[in-house]
Protein backbone atom coordinates (compact mmCIF):
# COMPACT_ATOMS: atom_id res chain seq x y z
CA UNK A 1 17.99 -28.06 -25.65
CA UNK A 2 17.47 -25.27 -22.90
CA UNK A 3 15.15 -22.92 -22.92
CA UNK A 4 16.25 -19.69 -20.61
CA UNK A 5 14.25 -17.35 -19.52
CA UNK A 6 16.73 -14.07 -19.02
CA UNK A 7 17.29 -10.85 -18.43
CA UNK A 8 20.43 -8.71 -17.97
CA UNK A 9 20.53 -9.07 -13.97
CA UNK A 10 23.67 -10.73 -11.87
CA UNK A 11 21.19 -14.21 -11.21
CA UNK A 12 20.62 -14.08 -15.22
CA UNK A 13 24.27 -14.06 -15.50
CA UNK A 14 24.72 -16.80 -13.29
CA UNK A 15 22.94 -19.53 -15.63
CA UNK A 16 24.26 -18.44 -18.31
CA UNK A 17 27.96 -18.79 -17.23
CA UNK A 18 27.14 -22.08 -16.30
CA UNK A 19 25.71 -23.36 -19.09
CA UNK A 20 28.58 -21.66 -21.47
CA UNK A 21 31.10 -23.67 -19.58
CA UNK A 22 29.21 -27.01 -19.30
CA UNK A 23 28.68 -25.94 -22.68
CA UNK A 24 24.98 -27.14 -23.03
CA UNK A 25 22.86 -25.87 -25.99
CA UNK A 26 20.17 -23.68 -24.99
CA UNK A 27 18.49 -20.77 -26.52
CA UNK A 28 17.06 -17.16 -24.57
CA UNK A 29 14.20 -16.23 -24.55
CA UNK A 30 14.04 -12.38 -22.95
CA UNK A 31 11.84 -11.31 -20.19
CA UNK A 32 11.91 -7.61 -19.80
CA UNK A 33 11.41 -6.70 -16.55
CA UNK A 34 11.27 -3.73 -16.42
CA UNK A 35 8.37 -3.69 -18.34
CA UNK A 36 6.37 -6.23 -16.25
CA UNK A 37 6.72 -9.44 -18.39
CA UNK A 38 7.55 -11.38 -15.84
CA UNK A 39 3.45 -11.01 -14.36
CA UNK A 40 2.27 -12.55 -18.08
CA UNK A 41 0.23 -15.36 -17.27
CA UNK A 42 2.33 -17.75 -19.50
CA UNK A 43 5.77 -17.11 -17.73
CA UNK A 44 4.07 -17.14 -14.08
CA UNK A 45 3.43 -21.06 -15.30
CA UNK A 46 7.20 -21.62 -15.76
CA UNK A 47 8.47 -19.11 -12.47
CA UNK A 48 5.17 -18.68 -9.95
CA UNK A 49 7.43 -16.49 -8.09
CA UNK A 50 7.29 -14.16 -10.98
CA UNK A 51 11.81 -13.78 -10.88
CA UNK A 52 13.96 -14.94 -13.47
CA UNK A 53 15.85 -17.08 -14.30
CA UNK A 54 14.15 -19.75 -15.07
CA UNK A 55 14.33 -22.48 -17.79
CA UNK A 56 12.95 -25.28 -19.73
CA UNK A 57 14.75 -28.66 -20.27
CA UNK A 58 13.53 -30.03 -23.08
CA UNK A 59 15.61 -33.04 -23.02
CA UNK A 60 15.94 -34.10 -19.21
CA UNK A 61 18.33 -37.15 -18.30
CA UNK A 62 14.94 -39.16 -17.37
CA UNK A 63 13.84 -38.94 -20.92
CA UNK A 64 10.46 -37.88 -19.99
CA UNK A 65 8.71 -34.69 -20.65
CA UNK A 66 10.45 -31.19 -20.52
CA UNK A 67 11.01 -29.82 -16.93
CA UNK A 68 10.52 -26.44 -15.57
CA UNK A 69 12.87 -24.97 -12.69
CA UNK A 70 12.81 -21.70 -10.89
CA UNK A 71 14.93 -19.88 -8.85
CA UNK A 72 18.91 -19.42 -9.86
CA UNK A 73 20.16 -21.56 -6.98
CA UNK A 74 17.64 -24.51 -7.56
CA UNK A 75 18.81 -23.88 -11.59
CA UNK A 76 22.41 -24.48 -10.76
CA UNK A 77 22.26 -27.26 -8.62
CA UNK A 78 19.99 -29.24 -11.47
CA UNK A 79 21.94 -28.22 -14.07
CA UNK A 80 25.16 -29.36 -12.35
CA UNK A 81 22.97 -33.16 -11.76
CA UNK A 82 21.95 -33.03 -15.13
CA UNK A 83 25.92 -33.02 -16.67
CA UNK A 84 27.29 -34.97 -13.52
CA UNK A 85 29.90 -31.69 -13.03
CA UNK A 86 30.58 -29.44 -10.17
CA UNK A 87 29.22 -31.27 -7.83
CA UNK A 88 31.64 -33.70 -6.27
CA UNK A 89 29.95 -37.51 -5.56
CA UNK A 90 31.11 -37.45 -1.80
CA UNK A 91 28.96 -36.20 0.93
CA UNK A 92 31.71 -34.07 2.37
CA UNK A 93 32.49 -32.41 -0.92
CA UNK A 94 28.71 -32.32 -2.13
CA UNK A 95 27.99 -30.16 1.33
CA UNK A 96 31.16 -28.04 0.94
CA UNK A 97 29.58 -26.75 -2.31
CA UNK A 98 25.82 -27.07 -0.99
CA UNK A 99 27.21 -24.51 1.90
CA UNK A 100 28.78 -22.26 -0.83
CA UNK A 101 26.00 -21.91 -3.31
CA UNK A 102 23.19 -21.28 -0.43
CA UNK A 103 25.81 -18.89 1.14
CA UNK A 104 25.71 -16.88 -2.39
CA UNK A 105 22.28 -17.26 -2.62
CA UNK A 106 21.27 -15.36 0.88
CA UNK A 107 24.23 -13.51 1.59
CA UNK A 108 26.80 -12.61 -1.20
CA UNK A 109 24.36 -12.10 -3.90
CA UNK A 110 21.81 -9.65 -2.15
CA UNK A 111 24.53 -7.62 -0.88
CA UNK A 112 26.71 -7.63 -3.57
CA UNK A 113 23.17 -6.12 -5.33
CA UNK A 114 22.92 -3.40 -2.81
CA UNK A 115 26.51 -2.43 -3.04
CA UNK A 116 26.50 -2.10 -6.92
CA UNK A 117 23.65 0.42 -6.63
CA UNK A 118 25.73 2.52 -4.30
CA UNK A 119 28.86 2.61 -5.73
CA UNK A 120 26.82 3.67 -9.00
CA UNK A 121 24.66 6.02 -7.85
CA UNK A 122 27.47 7.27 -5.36
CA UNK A 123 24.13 7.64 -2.54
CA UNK A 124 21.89 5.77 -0.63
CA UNK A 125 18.72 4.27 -2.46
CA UNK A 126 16.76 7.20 -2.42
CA UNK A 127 12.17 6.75 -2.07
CA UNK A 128 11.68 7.49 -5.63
CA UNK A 129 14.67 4.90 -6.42
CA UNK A 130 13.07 1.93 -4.23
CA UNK A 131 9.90 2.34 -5.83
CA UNK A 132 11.00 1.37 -9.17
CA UNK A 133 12.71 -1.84 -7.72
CA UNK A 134 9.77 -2.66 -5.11
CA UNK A 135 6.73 -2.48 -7.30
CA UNK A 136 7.30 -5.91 -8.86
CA UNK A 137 8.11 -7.34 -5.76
CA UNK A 138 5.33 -9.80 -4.37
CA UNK A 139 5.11 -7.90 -0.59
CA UNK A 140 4.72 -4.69 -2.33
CA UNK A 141 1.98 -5.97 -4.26
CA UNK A 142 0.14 -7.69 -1.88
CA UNK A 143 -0.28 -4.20 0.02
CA UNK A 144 -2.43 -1.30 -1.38
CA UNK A 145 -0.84 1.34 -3.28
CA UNK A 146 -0.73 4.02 -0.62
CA UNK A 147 -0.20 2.30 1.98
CA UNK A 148 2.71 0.27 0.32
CA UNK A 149 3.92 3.94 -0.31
CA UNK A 150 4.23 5.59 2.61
CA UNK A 151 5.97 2.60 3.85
CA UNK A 152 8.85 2.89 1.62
CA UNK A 153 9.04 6.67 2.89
CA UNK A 154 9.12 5.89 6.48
CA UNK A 155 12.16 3.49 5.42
CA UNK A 156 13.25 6.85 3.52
CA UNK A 157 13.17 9.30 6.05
CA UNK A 158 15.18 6.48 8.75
CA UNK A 159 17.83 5.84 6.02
CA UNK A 160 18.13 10.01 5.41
CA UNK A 161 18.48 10.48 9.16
CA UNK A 162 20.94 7.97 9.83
CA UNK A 163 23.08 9.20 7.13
CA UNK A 164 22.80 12.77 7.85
CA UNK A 165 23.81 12.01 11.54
CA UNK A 166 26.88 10.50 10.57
CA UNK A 167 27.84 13.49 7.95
CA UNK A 168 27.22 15.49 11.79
CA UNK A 169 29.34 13.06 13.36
CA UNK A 170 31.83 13.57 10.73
CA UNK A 171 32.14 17.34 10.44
CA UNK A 172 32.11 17.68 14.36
CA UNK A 173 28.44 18.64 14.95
CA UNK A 174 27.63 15.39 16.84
CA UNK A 175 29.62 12.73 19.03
CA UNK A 176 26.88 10.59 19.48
CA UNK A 177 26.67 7.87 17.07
CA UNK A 178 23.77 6.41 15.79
CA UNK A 179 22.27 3.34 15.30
CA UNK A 180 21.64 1.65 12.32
CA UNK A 181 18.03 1.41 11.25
CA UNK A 182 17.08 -2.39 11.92
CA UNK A 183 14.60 -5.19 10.39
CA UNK A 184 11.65 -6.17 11.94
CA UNK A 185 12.09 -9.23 14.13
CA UNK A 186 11.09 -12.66 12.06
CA UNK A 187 7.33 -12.16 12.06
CA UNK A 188 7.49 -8.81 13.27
CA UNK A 189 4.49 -6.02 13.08
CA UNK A 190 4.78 -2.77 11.35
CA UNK A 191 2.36 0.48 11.61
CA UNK A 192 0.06 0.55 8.68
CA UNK A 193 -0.10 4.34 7.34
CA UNK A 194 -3.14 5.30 5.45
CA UNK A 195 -2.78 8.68 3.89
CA UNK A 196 -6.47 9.26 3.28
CA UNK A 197 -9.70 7.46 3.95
CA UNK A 198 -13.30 7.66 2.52
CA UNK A 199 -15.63 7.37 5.74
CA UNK A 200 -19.42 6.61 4.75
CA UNK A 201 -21.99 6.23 7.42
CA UNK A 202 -19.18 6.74 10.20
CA UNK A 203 -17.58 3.89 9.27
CA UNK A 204 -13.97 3.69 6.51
CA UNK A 205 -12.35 0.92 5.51
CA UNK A 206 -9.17 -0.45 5.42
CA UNK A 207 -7.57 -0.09 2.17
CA UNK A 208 -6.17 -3.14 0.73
CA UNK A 209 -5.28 -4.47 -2.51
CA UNK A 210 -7.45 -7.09 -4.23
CA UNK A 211 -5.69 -10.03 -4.05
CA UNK A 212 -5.75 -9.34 0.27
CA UNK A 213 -8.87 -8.46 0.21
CA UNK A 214 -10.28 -11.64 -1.58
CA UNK A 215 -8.14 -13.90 0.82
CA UNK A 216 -8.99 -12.40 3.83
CA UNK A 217 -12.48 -10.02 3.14
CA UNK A 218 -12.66 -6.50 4.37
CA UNK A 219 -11.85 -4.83 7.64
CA UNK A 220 -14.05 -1.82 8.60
CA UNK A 221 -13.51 0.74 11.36
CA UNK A 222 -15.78 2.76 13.39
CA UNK A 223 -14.72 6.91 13.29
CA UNK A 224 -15.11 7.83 16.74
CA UNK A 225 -17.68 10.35 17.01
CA UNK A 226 -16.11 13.49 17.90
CA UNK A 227 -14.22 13.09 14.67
CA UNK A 228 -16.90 12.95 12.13
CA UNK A 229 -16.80 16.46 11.13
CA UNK A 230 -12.94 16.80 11.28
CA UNK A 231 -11.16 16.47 8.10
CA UNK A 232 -9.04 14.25 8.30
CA UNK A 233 -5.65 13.57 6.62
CA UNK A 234 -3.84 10.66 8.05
CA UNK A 235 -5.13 7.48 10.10
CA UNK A 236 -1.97 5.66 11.28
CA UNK A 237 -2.46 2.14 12.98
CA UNK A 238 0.11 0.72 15.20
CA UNK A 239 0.50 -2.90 16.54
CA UNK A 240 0.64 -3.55 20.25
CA UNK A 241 2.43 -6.05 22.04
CA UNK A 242 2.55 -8.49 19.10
CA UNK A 243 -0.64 -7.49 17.64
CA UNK A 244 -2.88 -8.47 20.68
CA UNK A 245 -4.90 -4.98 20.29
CA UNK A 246 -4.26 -1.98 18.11
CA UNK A 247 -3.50 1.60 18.78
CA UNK A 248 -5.45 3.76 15.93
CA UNK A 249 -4.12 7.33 15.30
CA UNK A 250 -5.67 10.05 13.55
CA UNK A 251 -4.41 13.52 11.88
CA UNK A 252 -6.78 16.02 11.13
CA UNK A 253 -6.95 19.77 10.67
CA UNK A 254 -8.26 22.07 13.25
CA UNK A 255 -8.98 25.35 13.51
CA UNK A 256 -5.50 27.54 13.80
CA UNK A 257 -5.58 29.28 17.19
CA UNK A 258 -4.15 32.60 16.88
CA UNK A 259 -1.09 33.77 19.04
CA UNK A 260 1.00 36.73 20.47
CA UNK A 261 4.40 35.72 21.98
CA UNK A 262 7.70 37.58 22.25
CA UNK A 263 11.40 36.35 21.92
CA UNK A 264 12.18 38.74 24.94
CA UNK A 265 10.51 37.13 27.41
CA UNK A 266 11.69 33.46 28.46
CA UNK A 267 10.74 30.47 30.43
CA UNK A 268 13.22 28.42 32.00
CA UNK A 269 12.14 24.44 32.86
CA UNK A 270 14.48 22.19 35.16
CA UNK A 271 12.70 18.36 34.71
CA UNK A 272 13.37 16.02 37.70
CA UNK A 273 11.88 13.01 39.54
CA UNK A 274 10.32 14.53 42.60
CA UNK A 275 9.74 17.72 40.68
CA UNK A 276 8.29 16.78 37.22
CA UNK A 277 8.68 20.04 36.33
CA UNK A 278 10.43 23.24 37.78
CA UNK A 279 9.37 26.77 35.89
CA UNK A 280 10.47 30.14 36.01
CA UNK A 281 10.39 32.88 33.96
CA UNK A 282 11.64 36.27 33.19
CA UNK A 283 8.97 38.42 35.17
CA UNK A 284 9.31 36.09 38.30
CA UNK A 285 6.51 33.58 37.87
CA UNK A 286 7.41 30.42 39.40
CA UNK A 287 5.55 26.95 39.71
CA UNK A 288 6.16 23.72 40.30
CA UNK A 289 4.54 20.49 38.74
CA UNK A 290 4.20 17.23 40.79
CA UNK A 291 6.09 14.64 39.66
CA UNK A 292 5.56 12.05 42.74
CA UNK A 293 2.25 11.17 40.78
CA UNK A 294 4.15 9.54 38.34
CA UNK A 295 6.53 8.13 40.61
CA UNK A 296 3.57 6.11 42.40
CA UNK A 297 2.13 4.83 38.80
CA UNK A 298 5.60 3.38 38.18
CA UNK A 299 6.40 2.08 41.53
CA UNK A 300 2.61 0.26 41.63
CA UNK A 301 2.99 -1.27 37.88
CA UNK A 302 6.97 -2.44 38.95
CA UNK A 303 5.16 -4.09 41.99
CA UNK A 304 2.08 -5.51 40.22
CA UNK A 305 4.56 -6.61 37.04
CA UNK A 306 7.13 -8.50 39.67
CA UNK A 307 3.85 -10.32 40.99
CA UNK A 308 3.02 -11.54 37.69
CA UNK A 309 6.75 -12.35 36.14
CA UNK A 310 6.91 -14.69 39.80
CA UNK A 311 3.52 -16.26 38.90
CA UNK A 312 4.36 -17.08 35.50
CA UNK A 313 7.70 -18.69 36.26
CA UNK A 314 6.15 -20.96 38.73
CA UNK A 315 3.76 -22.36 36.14
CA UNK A 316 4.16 -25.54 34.29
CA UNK A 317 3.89 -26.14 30.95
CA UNK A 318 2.96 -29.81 31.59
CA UNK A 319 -0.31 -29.41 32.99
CA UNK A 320 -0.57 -33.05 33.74
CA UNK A 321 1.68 -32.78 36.55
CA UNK A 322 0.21 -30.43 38.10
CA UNK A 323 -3.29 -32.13 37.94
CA UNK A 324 -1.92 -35.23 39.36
CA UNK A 325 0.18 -32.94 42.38
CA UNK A 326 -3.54 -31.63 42.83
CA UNK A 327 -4.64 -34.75 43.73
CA UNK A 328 -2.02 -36.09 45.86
CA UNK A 329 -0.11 -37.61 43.10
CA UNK A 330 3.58 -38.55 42.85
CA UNK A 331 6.01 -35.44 42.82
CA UNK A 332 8.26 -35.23 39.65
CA UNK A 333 11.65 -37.30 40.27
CA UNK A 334 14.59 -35.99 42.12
CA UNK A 335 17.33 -33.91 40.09
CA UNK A 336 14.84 -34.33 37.08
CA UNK A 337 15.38 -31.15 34.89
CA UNK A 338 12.83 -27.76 35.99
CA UNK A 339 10.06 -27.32 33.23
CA UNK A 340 10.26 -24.07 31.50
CA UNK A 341 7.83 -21.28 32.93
CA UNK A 342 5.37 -19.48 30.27
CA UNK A 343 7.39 -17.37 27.82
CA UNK A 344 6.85 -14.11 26.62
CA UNK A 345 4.35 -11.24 27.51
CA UNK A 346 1.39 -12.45 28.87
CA UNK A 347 -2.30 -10.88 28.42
CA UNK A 348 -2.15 -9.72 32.17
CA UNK A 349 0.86 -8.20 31.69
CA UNK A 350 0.15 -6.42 28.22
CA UNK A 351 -3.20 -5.11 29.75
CA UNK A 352 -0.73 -3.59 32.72
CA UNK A 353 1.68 -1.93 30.58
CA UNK A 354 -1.12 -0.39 28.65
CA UNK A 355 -2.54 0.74 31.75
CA UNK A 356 0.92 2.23 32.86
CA UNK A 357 1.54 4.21 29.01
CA UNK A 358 -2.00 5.77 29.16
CA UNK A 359 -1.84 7.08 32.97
CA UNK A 360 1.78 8.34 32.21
CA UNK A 361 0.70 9.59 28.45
CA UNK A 362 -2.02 11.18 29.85
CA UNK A 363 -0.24 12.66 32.98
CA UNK A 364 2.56 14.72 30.57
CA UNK A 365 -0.03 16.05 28.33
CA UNK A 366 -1.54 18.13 31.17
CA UNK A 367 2.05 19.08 32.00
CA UNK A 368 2.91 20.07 28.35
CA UNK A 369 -0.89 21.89 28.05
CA UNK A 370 -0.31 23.73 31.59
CA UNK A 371 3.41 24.95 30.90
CA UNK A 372 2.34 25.91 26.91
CA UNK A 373 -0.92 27.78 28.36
CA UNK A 374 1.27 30.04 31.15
CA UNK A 375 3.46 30.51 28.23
CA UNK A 376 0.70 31.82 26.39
CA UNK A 377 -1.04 33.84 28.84
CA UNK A 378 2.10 35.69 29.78
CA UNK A 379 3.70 35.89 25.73
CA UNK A 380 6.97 33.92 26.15
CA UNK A 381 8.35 33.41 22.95
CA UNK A 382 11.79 31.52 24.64
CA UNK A 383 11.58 28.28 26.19
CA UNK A 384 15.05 26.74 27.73
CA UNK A 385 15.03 23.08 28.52
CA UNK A 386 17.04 20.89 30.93
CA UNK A 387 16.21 17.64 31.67
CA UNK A 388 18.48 15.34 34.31
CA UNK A 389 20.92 13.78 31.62
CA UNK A 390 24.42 15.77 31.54
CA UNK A 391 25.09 18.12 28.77
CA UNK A 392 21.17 17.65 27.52
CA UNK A 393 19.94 21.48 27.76
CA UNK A 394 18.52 22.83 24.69
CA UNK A 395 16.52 25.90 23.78
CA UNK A 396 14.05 26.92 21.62
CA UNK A 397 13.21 30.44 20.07
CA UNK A 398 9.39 30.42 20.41
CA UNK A 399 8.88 33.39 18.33
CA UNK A 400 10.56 32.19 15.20
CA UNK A 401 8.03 30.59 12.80
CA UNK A 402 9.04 27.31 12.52
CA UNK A 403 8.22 26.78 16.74
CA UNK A 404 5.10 28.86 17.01
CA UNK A 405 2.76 27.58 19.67
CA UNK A 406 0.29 25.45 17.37
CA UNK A 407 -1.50 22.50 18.87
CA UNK A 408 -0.74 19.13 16.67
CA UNK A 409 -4.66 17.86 16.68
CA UNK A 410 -4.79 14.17 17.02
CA UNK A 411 -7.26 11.49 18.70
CA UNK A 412 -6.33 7.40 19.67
CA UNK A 413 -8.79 4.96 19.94
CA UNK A 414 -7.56 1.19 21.13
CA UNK A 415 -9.40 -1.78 19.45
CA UNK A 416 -9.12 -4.83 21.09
């Protein structure tokens, strides 16, 4: 006799229509998940992935004590052992069905899921949608609540854009089309969004969700100093370069600054290479911002970055060679295969590319701060934008609400 452990799902259906055609005895035993019952200490014993199916054979062909599988796949492929059926006894046809059952397994099945969800619901999986189907899952858990949260919504708001740029696309507002919103990379980093902190002493901590935090302990982060009396709403933390250092982000409220523009009056800017920055406006005010500046940052770091790329190619990864060659040593053999160079980004250059984003970061804030005060001092409420791309000009109604000159307050810190 069987014992399954089901619920009304496409994997619970699997085992079941299996074991009604090899027509084995088995009994159910329901696991509502929906309700949680598959985190009860006595079914995380049978399934420590906390999924069903999973089953019980109380009779195995060994004769020994009842057996406990997991996992639909690993389910099917005992079962079909266990009755010597559906699983042919040559190694050709025994991989032809291997192939088959792992391709359902990662492809097929989760799709097939995703697709029966839309073709219900007749719309994408909306946030408040997800979060009924991610709690249970073991990566949600493992992060805190919030952050776990606002997550899901940044996977929200990409999935809402991309599908509102293609309704554009399709009623003739846009003929650009978009991409679709990607996975990470295998082992890829994401930015960890904190929606409120509790800083004591000058110092918060990372929220984290008690299983994490009795793994790995506690991570605490200085508040930089000319932040302790903001109020802060947001600390955002983005990976660099594969995690080597962090970028740390902080939203806080400030003081609104009060201002007078009007629609009449208009600023034209014409962005270039040489010229960052060519502005004019109505009353005949015209300036000019530097861009060579920039040009020189770029040219140095292209230089400096070639330098390094050709020193990293010419390095060995067998070190021993290059000891012995040292030492007047024997050369590797003729026509004997090049060694690979080191791969990736290395510390040298990661430290150069940060240097490049801050001087360049820091170079178009000024711009942005000088063009926004003239427009401030002199009330234009119309800003008209070209930048060197074809067909790229846009405009902006600075006197309309919605694009009133309002600074967005936020401070970066890099941890190493």
């Amino acid at each position: 006799m069987i014992d399954l452990y089901y619920w009304t799902t496409p994997n619970g259906h699997k085992i079941t229509i299996f074991l009604e055609e090899a027509q084995l005895d088995y009994n159910i035993k329901l696991v509502n998940i929906g309700k949680g019952e598959q985190f009860e200490p006595e079914f995380l014993k049978i399934s420590p992935n906390n999924r069903i199916p999973a089953i019980i054979d109380n009779s195995p062909v060994d004769g020994g004590e009842p057996i406990s599988i997991f996992e639909s796949g690993a389910i099917l492929l005992y079962l079909a052992q266990k009755i010597n059926q559906f699983l042919p006894a040559d190694i050709r046809g025994e991989m032809e069905v291997m192939q088959w059952l792992f391709w359902q397994m990662g492809g097929l099945g989760p799709m097939l899921g995703q697709n029966h969800h839309f073709f219900r619901e007749r719309e994408r999986l909306t946030y408040e949608s997800n979060y009924h189907i991610c709690k249970s899952n073991e990566n949600y858990r493992i992060l805190h609540t919030d952050i776990a949260q606002q997550t899901m919504k940044v996977v929200d708001r990409s999935m809402k854009s991309f599908l509102g740029l293609l309704k554009a696309i399709s009623i003739g507002r846009c003929d650009q089309r978009p991409q679709l919103p990607k996975y990470l990379p295998k082992d890829g980093y994401f930015p960890l969004i904190i929606p409120r902190i509790k800083v004591k002493d000058g110092v918060f901590k990372i929220p984290m969700s008690r299983q994490f935090k009795k793994e790995y302990g506690e991570v605490k982060i200085q508040l930089p100093e000319r932040l302790k009396d903001k109020d802060i709403k947001e600390v955002r933390i983005h990976p660099k370069y594969s995690a080597r250092w962090f970028e740390i982000e902080y939203i806080y409220v400030d003081e609104k600054v009060e201002t007078s523009v009007t629609p009449d009056k208009a600023i034209a800017i014409d962005l270039g290479v040489d010229n960052l920055a060519a502005c004019f406006d109505t009353e005949g005010h015209q300036f000019l911002i530097d861009g060579k500046r920039l040009k020189s940052i770029n040219q140095w770091y292209n230089k400096r970055n070639a330098e390094l790329q050709s020193l990293k190619d010419e390095q060995r990864c067998d070190l021993g060679d290059s000891h012995r060659r040292r030492r007047g040593g024997s050369q590797p053999p003729r026509g004997s295969a090049p060694r690979e160079g080191i791969k990736g980004f290395t510390h040298q250059q990661a430290r150069l590319y940060q240097w490049r984003n801050d001087r360049v970061r820091d170079y178009l804030n000024k711009t942005a701060r000088i063009i926004i005060n003239h427009c401030l001092t002199h009330q234009k409420g119309f800003l008209s934008l070209k930048n060197p791309r074809p067909k790229s000009a846009w405009s902006v109604n600075l006197f309309d609400s919605y694009y009133q000159f309002v600074c967005f307050p936020f401070s970066r810190t890099l941890v190493q």
